[in-house]
N, C-alpha and C. Protein backbone atom coordinates (compact mmCIF):
# COMPACT_ATOMS: atom_id res chain seq x y z
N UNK A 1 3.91 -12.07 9.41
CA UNK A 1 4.82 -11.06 8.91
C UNK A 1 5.90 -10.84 9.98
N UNK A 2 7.24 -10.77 9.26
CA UNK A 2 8.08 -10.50 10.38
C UNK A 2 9.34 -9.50 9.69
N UNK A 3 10.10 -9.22 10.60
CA UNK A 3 11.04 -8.02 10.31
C UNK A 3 12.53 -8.82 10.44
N UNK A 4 13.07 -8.07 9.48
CA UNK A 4 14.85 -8.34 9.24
C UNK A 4 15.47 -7.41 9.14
N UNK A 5 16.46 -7.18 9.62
CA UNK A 5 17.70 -6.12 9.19
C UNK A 5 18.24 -6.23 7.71
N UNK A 6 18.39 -5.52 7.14
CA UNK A 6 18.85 -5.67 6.23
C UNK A 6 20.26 -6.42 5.62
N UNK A 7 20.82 -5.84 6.78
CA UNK A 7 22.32 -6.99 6.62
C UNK A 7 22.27 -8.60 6.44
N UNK A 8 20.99 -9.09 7.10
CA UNK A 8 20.59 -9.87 7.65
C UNK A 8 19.87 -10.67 6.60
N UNK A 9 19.16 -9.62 5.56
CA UNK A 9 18.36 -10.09 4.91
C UNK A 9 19.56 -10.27 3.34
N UNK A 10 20.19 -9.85 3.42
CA UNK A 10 21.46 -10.09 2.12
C UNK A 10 21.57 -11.35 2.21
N UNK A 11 22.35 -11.88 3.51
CA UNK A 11 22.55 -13.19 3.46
C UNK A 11 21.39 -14.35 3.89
N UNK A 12 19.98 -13.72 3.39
CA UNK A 12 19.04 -14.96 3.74
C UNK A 12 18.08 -14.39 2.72
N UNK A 13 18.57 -14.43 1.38
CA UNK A 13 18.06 -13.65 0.79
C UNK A 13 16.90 -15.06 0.26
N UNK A 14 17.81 -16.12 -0.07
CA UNK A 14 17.28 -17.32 -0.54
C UNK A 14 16.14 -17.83 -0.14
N UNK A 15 16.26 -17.74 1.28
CA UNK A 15 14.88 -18.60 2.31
C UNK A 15 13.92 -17.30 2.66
N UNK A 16 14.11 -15.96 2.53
CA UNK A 16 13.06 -15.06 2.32
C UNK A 16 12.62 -14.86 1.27
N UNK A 17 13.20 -14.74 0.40
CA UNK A 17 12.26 -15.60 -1.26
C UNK A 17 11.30 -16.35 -1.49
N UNK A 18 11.95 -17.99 -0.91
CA UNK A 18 11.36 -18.95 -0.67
C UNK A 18 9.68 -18.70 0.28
N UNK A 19 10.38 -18.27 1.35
CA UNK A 19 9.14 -17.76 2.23
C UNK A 19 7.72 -16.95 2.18
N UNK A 20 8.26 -16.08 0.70
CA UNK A 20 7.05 -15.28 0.50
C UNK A 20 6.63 -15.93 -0.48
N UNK A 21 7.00 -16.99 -0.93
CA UNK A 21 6.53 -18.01 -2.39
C UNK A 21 5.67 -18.92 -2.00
N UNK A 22 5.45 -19.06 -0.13
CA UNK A 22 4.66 -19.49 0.51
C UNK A 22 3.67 -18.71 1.42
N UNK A 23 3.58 -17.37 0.64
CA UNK A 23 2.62 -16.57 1.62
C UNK A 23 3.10 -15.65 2.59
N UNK A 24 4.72 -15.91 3.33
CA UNK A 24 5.25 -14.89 4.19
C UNK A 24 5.46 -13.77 3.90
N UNK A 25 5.13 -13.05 4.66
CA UNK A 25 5.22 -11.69 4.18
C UNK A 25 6.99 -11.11 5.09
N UNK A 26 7.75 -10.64 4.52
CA UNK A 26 8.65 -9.84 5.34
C UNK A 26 8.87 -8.51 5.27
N UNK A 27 9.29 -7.38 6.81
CA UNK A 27 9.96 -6.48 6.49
C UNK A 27 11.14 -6.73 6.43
N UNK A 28 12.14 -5.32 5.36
CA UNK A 28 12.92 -5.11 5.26
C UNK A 28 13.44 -3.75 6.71
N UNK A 29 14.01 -3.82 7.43
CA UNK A 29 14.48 -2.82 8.26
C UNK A 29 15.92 -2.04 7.77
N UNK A 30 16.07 -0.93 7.92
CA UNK A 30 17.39 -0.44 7.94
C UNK A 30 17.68 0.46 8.97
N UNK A 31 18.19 0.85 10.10
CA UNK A 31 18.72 1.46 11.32
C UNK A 31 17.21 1.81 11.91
N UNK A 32 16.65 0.03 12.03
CA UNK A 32 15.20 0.17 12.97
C UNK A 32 14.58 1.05 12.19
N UNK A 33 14.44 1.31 10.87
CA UNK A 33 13.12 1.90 10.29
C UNK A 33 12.80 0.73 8.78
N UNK A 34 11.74 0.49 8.44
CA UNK A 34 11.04 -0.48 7.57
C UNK A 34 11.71 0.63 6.48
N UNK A 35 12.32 -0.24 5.53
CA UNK A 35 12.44 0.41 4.10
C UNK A 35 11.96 -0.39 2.79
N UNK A 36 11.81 -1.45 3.22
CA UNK A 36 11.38 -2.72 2.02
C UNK A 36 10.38 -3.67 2.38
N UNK A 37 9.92 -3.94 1.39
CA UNK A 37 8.61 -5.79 1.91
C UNK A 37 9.33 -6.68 0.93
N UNK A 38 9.35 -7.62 1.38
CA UNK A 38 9.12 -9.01 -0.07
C UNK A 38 7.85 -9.53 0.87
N UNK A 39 7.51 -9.71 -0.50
CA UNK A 39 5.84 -10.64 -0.52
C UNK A 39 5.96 -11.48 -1.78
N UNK A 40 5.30 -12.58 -2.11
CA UNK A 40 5.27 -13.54 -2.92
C UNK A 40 4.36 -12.77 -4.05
N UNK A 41 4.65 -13.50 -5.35
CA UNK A 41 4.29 -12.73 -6.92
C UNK A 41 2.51 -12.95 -6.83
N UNK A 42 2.14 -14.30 -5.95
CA UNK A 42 0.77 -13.97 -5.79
C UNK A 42 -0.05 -12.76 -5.09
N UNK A 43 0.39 -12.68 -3.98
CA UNK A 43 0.21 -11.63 -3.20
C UNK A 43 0.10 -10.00 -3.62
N UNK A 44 1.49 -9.99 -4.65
CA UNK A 44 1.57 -8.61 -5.78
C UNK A 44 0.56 -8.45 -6.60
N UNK A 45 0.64 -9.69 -7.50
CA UNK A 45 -0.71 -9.96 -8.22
C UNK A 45 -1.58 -9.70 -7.66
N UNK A 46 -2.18 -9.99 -6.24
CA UNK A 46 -3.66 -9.30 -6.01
C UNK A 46 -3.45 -8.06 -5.61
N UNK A 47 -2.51 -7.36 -5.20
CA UNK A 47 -2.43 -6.24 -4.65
C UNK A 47 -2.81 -5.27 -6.20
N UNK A 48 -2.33 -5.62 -6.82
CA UNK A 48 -1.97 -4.73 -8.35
C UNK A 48 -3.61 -4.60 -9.08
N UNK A 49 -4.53 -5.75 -8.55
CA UNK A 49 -5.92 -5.48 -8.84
C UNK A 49 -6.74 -5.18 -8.61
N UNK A 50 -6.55 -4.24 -7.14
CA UNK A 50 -6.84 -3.49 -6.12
C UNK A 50 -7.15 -1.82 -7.29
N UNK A 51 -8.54 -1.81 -7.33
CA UNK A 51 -8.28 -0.57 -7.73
C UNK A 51 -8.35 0.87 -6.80
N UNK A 52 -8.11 1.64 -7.76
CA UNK A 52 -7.82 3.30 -6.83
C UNK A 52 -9.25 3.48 -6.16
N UNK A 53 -9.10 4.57 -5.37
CA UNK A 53 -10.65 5.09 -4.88
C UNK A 53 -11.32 6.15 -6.19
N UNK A 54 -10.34 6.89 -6.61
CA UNK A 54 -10.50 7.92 -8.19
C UNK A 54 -11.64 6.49 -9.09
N UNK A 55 -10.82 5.81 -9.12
CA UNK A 55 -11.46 4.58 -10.27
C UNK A 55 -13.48 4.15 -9.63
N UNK A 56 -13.07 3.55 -8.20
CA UNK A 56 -14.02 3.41 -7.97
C UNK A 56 -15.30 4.51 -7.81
N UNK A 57 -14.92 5.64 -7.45
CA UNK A 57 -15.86 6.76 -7.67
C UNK A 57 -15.95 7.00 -8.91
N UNK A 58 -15.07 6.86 -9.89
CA UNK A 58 -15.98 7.08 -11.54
C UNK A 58 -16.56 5.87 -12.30
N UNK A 59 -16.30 4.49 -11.24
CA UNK A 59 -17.20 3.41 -11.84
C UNK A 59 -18.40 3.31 -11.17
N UNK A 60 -18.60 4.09 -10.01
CA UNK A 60 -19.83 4.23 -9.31
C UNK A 60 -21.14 4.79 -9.73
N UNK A 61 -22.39 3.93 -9.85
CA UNK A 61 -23.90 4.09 -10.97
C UNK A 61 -24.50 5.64 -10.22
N UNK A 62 -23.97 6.90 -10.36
CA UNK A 62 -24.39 7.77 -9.58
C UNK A 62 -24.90 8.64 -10.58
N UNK A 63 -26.13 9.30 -10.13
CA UNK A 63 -26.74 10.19 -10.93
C UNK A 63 -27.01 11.60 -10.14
N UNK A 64 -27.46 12.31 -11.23
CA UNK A 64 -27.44 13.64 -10.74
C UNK A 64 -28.21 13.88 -9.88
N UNK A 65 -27.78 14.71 -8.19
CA UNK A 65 -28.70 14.82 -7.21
C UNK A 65 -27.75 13.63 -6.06
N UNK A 66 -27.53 12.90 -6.81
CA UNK A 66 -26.69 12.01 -5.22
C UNK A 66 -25.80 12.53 -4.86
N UNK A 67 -25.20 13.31 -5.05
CA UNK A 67 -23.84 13.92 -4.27
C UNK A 67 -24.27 15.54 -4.18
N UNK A 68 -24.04 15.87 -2.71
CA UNK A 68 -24.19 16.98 -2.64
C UNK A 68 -23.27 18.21 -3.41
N UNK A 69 -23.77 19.45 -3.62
CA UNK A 69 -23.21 20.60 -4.35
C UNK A 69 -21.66 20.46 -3.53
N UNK A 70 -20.92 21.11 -4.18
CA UNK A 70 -19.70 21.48 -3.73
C UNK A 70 -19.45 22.53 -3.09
N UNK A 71 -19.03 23.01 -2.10
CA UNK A 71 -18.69 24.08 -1.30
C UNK A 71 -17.84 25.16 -2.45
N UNK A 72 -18.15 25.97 -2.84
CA UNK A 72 -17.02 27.14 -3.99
C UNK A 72 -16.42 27.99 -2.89
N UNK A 73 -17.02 28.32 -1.48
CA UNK A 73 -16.54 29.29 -1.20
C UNK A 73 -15.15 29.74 -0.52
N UNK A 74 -14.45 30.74 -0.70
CA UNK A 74 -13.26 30.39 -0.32
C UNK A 74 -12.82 30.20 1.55
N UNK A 75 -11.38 29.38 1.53
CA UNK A 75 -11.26 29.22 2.47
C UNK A 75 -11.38 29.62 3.57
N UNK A 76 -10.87 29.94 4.87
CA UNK A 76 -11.16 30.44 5.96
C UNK A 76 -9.45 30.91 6.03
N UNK A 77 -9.08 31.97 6.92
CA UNK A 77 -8.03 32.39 7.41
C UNK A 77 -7.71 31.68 8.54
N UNK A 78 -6.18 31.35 8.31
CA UNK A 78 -6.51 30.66 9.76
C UNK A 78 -4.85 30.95 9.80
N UNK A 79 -4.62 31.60 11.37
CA UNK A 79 -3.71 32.36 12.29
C UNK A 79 -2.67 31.25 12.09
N UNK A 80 -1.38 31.52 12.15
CA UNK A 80 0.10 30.19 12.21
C UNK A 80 0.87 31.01 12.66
């Protein structure tokens, strides 16, 4: 993985395309802060089948008694 300026990346837009169509991963930079990735459509593709943690805790074989009670009580005060 490597980093580009954005100016930089306009005119190399072609061979950073190319690059993530082979696995490269790039940042996008704009005034030294990351604002963009290109990654190749495989790479998206697995990312996109990545499920949530929400998902995996309600596909999880859990029965009543495995998870402890929930705390109801209210918060604590706390000085700012």
């Amino acid at each position: 993985m490597h980093e580009v300026q954005l100016r930089d990346a306009k005119t190399r837009l072609s061979a950073l395309v190319e690059g993530a169509a082979h696995g490269e991963t790039t940042i996008i930079t704009r005034y030294g802060k990351p604002r963009a990735v290109i990654l190749g459509i495989d790479e998206w593709n697995r990312l996109c089948q990545v499920p949530s943690f929400g998902r995996l805790l309600l596909s999880a074989p859990l029965e009543d008694g495995d998870l402890p009670p929930r705390d109801m009580s209210p918060p604590r005060d706390a000085a700012l």
